[in-house]
N, C-alpha and C. Protein backbone atom coordinates (compact mmCIF):
# COMPACT_ATOMS: atom_id res chain seq x y z
N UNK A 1 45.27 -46.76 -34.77
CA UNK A 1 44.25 -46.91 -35.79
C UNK A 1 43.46 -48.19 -35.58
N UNK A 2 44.25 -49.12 -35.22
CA UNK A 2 43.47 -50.42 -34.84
C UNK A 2 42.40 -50.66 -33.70
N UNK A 3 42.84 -49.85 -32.84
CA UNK A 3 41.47 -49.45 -31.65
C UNK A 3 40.63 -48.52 -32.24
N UNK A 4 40.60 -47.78 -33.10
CA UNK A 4 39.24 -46.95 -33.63
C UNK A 4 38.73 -47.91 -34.48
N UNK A 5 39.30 -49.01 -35.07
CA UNK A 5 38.75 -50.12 -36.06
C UNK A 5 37.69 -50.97 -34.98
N UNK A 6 38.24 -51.65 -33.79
CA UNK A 6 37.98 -52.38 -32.91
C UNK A 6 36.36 -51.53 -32.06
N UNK A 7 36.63 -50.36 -32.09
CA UNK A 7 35.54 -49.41 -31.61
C UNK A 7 34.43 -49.78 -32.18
N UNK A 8 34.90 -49.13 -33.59
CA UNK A 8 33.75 -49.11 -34.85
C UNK A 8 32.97 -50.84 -34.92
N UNK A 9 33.95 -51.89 -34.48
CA UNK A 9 33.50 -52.85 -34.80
C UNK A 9 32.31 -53.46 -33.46
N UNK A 10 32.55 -52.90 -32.49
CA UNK A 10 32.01 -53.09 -31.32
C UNK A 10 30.36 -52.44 -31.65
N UNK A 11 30.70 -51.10 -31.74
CA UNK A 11 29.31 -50.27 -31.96
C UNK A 11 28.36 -50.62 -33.41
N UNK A 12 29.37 -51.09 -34.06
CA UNK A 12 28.10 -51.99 -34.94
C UNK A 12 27.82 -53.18 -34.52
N UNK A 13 28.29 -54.05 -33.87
CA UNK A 13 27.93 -54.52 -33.37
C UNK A 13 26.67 -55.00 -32.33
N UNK A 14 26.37 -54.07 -31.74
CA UNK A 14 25.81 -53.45 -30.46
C UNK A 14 24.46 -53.26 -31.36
N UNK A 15 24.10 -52.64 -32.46
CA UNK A 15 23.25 -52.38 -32.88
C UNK A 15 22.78 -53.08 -33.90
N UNK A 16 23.54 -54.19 -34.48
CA UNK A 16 22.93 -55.26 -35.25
C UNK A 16 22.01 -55.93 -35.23
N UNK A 17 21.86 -56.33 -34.35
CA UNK A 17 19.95 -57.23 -33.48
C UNK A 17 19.14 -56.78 -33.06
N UNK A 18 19.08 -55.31 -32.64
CA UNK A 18 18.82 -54.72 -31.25
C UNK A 18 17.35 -54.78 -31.41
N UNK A 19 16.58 -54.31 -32.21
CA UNK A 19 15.31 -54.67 -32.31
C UNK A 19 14.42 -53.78 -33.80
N UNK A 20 13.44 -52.83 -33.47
CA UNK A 20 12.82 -52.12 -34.26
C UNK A 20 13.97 -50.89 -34.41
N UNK A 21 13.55 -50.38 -35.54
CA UNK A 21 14.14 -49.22 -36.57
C UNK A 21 13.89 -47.83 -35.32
N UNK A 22 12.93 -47.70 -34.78
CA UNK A 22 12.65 -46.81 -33.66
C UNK A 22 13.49 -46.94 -32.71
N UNK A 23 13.81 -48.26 -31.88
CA UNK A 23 14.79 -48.27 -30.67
C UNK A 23 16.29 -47.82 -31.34
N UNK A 24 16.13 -48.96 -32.48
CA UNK A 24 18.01 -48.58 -32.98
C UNK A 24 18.27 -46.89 -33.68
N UNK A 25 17.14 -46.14 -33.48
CA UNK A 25 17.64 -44.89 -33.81
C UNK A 25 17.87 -43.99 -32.50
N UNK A 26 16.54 -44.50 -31.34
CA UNK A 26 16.82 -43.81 -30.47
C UNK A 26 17.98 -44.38 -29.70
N UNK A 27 18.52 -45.09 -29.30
CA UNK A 27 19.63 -45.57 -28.79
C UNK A 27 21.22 -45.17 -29.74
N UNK A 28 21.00 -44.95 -31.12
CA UNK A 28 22.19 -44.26 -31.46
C UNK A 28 22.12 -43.23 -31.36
N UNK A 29 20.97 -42.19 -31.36
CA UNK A 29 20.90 -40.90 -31.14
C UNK A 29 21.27 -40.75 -29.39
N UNK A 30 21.08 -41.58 -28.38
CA UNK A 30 21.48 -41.33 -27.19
C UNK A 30 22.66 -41.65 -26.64
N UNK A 31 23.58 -42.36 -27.92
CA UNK A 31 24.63 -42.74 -27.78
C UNK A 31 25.48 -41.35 -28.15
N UNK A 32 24.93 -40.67 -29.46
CA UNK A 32 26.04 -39.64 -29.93
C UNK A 32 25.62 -38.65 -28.91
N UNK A 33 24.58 -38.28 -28.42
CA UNK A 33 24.86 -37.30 -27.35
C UNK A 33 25.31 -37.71 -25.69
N UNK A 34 25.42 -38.94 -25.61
CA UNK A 34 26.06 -39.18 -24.25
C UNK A 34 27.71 -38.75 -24.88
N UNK A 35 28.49 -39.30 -26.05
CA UNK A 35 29.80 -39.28 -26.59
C UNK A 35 29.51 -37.69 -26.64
N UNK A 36 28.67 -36.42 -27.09
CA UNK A 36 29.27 -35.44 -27.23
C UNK A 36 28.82 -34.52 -25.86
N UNK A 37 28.37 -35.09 -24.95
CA UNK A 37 28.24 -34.35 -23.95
C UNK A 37 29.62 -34.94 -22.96
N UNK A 38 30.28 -36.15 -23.48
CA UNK A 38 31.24 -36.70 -22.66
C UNK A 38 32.22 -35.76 -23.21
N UNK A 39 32.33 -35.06 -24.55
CA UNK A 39 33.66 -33.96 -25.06
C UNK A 39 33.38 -33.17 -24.75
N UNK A 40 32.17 -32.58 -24.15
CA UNK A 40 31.44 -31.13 -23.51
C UNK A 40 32.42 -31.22 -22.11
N UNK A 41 32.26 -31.79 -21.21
CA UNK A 41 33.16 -32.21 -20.09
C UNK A 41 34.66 -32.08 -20.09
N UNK A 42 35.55 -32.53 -21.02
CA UNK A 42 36.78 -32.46 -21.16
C UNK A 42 36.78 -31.55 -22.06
N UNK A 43 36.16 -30.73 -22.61
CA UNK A 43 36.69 -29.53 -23.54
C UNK A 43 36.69 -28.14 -21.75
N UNK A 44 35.54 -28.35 -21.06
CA UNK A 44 35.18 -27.54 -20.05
C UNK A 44 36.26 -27.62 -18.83
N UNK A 45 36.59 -28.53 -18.91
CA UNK A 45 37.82 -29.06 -17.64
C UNK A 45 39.25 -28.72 -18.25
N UNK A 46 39.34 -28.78 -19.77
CA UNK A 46 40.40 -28.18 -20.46
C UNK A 46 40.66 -26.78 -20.18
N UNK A 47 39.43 -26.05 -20.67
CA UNK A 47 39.38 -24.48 -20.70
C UNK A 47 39.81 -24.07 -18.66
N UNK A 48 39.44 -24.68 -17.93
CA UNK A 48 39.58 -23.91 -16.23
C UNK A 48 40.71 -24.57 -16.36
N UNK A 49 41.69 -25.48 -16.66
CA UNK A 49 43.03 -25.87 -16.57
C UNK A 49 44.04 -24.54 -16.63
N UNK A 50 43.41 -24.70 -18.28
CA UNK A 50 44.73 -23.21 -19.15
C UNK A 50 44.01 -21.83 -18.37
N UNK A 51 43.08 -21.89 -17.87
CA UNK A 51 43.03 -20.67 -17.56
C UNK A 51 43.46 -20.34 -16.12
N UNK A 52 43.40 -21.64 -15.92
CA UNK A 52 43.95 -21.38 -13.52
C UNK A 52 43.37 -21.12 -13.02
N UNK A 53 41.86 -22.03 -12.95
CA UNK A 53 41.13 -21.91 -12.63
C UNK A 53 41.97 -22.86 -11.18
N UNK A 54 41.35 -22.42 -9.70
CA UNK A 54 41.41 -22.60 -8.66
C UNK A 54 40.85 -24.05 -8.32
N UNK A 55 41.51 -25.19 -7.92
CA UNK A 55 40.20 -26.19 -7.90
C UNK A 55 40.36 -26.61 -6.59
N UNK A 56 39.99 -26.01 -5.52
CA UNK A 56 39.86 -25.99 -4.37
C UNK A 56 38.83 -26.83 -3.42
């Protein structure tokens, strides 16, 4: 629990100064889709695991 605290404290961080209301939206909006295209990846590498998939 203390590293999701330490996370949270980092990423506000990160965006406290950063500049205009425009950058700090587009930069969190490119943050949550880099984080949900990074679970797109390990949900996809999950699924050819359980299924046996060949990784040749």
């Amino acid at each position: 629990m203390k590293n999701l605290v330490l996370i949270k404290e980092i990423y506000l961080e990160a965006f406290k100064d950063l500049g205009t209301k425009a950058v700090k939206n587009y930069f969190r909006a490119f943050s949550i889709f880099c984080l949900a295209t990074y679970f797109m990846v390990l949900y996809a590498f999950a699924f050819r695991v359980s299924t046996g998939f060949a990784f040749d």
